[in-house]
Structures are given as structure tokens and as C-alpha cells.
C-alpha atoms as a PDB file:
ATOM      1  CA  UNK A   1     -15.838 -43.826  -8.359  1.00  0.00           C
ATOM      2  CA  UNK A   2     -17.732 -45.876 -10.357  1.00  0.00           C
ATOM      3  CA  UNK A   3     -16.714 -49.042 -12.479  1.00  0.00           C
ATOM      4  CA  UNK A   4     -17.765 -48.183 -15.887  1.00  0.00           C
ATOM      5  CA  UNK A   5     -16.166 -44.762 -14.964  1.00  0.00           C
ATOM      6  CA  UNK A   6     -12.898 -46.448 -13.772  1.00  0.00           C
ATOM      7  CA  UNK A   7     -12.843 -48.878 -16.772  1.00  0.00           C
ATOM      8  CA  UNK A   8     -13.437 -45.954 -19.057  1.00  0.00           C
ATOM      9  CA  UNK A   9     -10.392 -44.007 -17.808  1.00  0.00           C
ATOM     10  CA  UNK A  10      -8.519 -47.209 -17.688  1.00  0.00           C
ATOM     11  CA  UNK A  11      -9.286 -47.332 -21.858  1.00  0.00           C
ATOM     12  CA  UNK A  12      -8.244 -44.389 -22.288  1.00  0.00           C
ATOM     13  CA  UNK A  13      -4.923 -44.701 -20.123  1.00  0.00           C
ATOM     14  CA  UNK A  14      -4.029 -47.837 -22.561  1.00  0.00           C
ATOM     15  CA  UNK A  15      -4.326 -45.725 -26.041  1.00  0.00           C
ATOM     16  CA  UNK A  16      -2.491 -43.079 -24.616  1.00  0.00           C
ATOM     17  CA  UNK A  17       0.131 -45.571 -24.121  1.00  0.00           C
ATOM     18  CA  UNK A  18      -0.210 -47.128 -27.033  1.00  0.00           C
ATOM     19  CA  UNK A  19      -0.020 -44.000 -28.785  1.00  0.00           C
ATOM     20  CA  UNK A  20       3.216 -42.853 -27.075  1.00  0.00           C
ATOM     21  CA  UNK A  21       5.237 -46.262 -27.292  1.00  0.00           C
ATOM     22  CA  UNK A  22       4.161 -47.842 -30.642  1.00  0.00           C
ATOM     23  CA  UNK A  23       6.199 -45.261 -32.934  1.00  0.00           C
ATOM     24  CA  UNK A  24       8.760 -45.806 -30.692  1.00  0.00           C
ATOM     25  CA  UNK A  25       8.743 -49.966 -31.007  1.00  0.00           C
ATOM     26  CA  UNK A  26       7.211 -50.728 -34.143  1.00  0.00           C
ATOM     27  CA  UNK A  27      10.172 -50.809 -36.383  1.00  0.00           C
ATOM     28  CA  UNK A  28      11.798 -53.553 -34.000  1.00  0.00           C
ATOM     29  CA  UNK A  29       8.893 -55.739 -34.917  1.00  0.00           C
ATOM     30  CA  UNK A  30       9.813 -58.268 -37.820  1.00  0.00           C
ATOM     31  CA  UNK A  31       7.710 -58.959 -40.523  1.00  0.00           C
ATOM     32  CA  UNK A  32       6.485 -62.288 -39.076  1.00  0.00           C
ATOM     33  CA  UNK A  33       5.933 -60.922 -35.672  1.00  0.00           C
ATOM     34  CA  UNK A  34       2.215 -60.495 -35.750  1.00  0.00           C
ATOM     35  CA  UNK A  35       1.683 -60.351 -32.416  1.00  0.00           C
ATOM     36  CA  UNK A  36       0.379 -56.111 -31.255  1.00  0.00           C
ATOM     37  CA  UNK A  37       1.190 -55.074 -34.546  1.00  0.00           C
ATOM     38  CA  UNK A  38      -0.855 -52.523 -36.177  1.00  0.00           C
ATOM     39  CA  UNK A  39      -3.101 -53.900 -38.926  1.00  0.00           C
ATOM     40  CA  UNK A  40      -2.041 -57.196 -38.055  1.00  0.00           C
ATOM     41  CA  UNK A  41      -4.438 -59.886 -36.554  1.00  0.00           C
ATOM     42  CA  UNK A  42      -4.267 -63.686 -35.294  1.00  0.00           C
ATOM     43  CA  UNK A  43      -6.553 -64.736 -38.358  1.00  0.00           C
ATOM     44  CA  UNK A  44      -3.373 -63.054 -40.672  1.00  0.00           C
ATOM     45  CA  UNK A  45      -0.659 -65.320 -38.444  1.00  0.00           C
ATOM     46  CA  UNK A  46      -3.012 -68.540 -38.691  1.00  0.00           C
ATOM     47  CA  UNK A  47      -3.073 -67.789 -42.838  1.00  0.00           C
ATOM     48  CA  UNK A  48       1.063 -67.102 -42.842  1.00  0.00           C
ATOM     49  CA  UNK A  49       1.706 -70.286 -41.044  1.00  0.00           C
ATOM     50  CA  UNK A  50      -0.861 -72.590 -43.162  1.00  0.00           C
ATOM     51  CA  UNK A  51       0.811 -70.985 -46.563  1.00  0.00           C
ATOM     52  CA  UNK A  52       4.013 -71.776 -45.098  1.00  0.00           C
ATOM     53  CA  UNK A  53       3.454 -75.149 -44.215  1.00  0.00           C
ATOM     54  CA  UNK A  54       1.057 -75.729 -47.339  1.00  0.00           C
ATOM     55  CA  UNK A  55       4.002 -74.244 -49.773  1.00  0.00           C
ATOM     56  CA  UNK A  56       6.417 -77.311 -47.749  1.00  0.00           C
ATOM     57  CA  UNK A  57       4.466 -80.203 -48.911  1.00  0.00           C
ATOM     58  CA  UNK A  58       2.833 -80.010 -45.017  1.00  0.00           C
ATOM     59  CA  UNK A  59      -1.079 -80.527 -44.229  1.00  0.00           C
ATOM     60  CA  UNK A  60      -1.413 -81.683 -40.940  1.00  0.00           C
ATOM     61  CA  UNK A  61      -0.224 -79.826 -37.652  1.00  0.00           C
ATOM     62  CA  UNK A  62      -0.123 -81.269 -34.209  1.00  0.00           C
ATOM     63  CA  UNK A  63      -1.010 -79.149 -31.433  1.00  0.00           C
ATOM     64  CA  UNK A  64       0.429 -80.766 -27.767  1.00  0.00           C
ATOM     65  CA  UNK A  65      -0.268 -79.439 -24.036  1.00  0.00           C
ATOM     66  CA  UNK A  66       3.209 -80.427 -22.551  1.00  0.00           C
ATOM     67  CA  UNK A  67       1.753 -78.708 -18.561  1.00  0.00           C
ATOM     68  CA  UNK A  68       3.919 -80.852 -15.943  1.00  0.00           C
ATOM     69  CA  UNK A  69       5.324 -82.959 -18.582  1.00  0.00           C
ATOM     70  CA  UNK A  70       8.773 -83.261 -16.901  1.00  0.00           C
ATOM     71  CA  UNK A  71       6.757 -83.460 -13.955  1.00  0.00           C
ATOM     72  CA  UNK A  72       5.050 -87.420 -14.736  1.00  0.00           C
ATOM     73  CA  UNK A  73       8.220 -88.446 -17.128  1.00  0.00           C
ATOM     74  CA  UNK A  74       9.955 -91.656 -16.193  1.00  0.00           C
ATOM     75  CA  UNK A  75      13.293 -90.115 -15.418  1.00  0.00           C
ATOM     76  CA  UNK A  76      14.941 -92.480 -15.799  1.00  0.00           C
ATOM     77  CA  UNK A  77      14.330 -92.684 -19.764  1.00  0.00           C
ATOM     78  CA  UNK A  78      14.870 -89.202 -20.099  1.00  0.00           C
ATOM     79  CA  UNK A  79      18.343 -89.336 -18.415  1.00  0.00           C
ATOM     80  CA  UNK A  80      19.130 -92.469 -21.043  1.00  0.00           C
ATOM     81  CA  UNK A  81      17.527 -90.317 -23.639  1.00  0.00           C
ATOM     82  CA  UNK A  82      20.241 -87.665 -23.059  1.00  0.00           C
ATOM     83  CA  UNK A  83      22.946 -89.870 -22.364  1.00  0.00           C
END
């Protein structure tokens, strides 16, 4: 079989799923879970969370990669830290 033939079916595979499960699911969703929501998109989450920080007196946000953090800490602080 071809790729474009195999991706194809493979599209069509995910709707059908999609089509099946998302009555089922989409009244768990809250109203701030944007995330695979119908209608919903990340440039709607990125405008909720800068109103909601905005509306707080907020206008800065700080944005950290934490990968093997706990990995180079001095342990030693962090165990005083806790204590």
C-alpha cells in the first residue's frame, strides 16, 4: 500500500473516532479546559490566561525549562530547604 493511501485511511480512522468519543466526553471538559475541545484553540487559552492575569494587576509571565532540575540541584540545600 501506498503512503499517501495509508495516511489517508489513517485520517479518516481519527474522525471516525473523534466522531464516536467526543459526544461521549465533551461534557466532562470544564470551561477552562481548552485543550481538544471543539471550537476551542491555543490562541483562545493564550487570550483567557493574559485577561486573567491582566484583570490581577499581572503583566509579566515567566516561562522556566525545569528538564533534570533535581538532577544538577545541590542536595544538600534542597534537603535544608525542606527541613
Amino acid at each position: 500500500m501506498t503512503d499517501w493511501l495509508t495516511t489517508i485511511e489513517g485520517k479518516i480512522l481519527q474522525r471516525a473516532v473523534v466522531v464516536l468519543l467526543e459526544p461521549l466526553y465533551e461534557h466532562d471538559f470544564l470551561d477552562c479546559s481548552y485543550g481538544f475541545q471543539a471550537g476551542l484553540s491555543a490562541h483562545q487559552t493564550v487570550k483567557t490566561v493574559w485577561d486573567g492575569l491582566s484583570s490581577m494587576g499581572c503583566d509579566w509571565v515567566i516561562d522556566l525549562d525545569i528538564q533534570a532540575f533535581f538532577d544538577t540541584i545541590v542536595h544538600q540545600h534542597l534537603r535544608a530547604f525542606l527541613q
